[in-house]
PDB file of N, CA and C in Angstrom:
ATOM      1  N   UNK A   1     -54.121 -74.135  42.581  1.00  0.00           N
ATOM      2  CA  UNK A   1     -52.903 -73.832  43.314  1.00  0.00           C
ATOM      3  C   UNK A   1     -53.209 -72.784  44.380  1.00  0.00           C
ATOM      4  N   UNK A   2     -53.253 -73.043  45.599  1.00  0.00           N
ATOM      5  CA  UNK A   2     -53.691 -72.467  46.304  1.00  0.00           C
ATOM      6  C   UNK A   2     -52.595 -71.831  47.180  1.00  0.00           C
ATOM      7  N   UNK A   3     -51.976 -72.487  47.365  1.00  0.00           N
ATOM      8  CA  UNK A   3     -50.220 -72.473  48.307  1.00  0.00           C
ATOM      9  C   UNK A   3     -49.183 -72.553  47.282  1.00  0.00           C
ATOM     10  N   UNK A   4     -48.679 -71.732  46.297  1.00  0.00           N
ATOM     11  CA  UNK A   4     -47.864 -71.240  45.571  1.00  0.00           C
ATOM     12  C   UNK A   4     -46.627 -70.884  46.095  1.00  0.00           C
ATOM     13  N   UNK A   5     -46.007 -70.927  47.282  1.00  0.00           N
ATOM     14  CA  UNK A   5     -45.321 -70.503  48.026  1.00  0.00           C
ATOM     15  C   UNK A   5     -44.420 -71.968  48.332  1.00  0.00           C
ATOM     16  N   UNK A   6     -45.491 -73.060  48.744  1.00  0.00           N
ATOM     17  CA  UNK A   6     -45.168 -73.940  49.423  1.00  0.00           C
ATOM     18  C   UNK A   6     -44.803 -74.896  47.538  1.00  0.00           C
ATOM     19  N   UNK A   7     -45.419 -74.913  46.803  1.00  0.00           N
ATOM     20  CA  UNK A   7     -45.008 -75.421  45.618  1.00  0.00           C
ATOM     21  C   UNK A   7     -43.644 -75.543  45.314  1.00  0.00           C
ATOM     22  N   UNK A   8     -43.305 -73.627  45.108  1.00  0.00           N
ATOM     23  CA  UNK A   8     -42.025 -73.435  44.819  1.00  0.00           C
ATOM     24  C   UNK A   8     -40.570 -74.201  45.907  1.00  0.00           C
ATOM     25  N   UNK A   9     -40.978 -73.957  47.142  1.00  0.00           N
ATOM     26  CA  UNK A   9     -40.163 -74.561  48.014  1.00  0.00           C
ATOM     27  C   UNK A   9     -40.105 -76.214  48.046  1.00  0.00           C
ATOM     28  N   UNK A  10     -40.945 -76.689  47.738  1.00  0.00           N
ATOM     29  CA  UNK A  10     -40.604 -78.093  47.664  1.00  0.00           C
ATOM     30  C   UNK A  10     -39.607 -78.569  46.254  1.00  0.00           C
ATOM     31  N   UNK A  11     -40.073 -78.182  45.250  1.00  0.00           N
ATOM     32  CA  UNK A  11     -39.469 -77.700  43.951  1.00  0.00           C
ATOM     33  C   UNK A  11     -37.997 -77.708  44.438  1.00  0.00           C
ATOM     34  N   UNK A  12     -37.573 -76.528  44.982  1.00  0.00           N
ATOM     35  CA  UNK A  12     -36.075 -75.999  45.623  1.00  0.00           C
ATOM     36  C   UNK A  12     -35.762 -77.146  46.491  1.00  0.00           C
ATOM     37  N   UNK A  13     -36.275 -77.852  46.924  1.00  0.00           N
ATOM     38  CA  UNK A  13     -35.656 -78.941  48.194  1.00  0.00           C
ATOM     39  C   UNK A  13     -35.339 -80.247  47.841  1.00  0.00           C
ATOM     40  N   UNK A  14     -36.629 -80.342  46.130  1.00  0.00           N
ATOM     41  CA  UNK A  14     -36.054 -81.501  45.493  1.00  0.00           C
ATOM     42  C   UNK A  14     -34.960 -81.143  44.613  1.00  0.00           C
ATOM     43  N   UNK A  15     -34.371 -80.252  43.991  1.00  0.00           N
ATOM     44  CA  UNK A  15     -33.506 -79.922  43.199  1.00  0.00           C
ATOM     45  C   UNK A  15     -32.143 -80.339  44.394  1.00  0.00           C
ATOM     46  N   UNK A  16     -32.549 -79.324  45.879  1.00  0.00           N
ATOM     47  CA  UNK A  16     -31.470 -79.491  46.568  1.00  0.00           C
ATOM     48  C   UNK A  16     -30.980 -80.702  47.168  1.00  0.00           C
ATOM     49  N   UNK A  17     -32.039 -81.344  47.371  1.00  0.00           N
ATOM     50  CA  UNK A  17     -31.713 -83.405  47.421  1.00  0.00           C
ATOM     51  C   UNK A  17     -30.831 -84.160  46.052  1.00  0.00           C
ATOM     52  N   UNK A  18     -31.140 -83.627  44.683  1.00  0.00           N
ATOM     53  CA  UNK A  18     -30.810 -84.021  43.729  1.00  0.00           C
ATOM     54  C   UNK A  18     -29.114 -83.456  43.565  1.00  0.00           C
ATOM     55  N   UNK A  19     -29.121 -82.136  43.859  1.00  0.00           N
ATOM     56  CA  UNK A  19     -27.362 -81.806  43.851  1.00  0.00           C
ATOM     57  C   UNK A  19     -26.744 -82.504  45.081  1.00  0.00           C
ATOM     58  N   UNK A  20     -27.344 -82.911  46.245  1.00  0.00           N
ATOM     59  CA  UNK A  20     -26.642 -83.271  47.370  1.00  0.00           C
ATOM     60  C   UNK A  20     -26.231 -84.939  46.942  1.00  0.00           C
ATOM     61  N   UNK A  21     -27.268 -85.762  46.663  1.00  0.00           N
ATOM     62  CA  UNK A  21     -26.487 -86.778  46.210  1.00  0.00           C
ATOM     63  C   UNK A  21     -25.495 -87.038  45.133  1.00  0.00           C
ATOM     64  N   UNK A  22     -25.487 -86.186  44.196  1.00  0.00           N
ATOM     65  CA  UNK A  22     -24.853 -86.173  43.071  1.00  0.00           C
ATOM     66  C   UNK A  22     -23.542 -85.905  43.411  1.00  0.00           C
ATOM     67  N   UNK A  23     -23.253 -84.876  44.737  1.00  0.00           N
ATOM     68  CA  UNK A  23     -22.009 -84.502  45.059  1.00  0.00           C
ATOM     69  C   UNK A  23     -21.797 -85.568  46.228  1.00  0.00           C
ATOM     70  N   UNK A  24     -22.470 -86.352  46.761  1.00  0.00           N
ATOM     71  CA  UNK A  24     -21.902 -87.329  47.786  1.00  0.00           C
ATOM     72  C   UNK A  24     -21.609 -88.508  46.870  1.00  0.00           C
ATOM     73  N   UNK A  25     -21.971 -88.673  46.111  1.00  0.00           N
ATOM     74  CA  UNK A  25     -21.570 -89.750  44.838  1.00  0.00           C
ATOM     75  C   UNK A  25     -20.073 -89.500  44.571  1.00  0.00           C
ATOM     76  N   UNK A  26     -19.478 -87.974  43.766  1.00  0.00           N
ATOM     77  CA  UNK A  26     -18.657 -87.712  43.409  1.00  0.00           C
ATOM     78  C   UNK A  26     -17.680 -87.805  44.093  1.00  0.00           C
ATOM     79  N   UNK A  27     -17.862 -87.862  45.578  1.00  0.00           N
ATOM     80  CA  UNK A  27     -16.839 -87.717  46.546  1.00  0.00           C
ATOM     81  C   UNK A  27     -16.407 -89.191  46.503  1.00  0.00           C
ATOM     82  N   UNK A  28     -17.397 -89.918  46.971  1.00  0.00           N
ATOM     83  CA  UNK A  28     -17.047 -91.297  47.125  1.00  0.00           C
ATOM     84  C   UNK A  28     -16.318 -92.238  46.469  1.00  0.00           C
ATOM     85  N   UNK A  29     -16.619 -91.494  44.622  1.00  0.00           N
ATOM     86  CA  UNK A  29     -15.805 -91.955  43.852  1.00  0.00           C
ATOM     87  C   UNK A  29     -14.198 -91.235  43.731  1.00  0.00           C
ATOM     88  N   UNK A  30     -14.247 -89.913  44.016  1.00  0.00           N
ATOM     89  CA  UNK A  30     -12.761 -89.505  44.612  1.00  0.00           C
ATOM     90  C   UNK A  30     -12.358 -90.092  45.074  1.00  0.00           C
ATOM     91  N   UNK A  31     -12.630 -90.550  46.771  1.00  0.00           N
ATOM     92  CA  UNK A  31     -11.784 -91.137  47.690  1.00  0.00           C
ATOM     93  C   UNK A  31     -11.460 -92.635  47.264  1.00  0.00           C
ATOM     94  N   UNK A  32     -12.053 -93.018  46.524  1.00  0.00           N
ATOM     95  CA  UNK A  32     -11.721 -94.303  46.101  1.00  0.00           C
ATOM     96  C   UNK A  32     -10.167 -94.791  45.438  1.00  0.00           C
ATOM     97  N   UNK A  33      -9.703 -95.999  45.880  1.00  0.00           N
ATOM     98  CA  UNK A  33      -8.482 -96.271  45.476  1.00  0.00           C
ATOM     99  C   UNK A  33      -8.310 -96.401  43.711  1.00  0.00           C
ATOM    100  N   UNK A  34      -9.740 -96.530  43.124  1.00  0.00           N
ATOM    101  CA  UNK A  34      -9.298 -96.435  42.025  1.00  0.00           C
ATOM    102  C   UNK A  34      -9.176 -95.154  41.357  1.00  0.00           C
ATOM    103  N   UNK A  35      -9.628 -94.162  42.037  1.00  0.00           N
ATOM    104  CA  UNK A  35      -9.445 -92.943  41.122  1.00  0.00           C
ATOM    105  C   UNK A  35      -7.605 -92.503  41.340  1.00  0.00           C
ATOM    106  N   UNK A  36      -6.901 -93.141  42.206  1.00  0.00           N
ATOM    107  CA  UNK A  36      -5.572 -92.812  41.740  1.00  0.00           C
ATOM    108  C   UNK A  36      -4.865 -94.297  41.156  1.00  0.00           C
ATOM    109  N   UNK A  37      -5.447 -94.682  40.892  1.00  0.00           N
ATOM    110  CA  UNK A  37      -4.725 -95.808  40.253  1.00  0.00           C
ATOM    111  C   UNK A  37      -3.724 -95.731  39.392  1.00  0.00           C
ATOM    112  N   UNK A  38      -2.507 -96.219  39.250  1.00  0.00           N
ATOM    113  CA  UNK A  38      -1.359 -95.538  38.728  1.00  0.00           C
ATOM    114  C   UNK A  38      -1.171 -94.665  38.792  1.00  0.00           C
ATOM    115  N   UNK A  39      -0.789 -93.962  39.298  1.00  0.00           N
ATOM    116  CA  UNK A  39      -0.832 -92.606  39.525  1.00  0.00           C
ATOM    117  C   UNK A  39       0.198 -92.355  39.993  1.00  0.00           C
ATOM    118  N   UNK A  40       1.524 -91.781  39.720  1.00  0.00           N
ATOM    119  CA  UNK A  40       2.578 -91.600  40.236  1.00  0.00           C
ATOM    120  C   UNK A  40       3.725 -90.050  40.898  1.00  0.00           C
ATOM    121  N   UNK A  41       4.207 -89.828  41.592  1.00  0.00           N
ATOM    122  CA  UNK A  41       4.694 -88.107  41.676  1.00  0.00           C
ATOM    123  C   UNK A  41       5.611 -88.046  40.520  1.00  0.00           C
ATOM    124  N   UNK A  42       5.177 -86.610  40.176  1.00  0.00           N
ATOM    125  CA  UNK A  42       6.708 -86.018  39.114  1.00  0.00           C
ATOM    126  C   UNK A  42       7.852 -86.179  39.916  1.00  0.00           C
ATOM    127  N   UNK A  43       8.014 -86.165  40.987  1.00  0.00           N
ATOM    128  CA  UNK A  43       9.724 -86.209  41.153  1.00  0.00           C
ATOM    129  C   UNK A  43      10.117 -87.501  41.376  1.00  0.00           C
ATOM    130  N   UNK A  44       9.104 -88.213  41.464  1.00  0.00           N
ATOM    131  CA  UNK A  44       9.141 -89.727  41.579  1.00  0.00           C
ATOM    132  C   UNK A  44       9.700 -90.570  40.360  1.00  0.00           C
ATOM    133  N   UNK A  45       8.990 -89.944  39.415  1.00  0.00           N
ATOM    134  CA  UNK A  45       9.434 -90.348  38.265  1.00  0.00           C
ATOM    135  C   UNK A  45      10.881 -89.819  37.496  1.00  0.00           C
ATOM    136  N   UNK A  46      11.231 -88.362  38.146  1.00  0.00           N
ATOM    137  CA  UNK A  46      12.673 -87.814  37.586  1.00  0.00           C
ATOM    138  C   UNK A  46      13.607 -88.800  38.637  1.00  0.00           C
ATOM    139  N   UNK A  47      13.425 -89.511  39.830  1.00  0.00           N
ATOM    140  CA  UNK A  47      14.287 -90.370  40.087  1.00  0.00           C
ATOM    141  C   UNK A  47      14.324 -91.482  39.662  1.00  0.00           C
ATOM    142  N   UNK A  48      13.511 -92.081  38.467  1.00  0.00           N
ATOM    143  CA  UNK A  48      13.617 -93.368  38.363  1.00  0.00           C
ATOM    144  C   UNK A  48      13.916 -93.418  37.068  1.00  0.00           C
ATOM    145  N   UNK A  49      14.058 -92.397  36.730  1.00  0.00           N
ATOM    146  CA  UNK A  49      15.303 -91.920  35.148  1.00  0.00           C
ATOM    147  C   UNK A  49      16.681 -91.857  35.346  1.00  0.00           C
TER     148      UNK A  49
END
């Protein structure tokens, strides 16, 4: 190990590739129509009582 410096930083850049997709995943599945699927407002529902 000669470049110990450069080790650690690649290390940090794959971790930081690994959280970046994980959170562009999560989003995608947010915006998606199925994550509100049925999904209705509270006052929506006190008018339909």
């Amino acid at each position: 190990m000669e470049y110990p410096i450069y080790t650690v930083l690649g290390i940090l850049f794959v971790i930081y590739l690994f959280i970046t997709i994980y959170n562009r995943n999560k989003s995608k599945r947010r915006r998606s129509k199925k994550f509100m699927d049925g999904y209705q407002r509270e006052d929506r529902k006190k008018k339909e009582k």
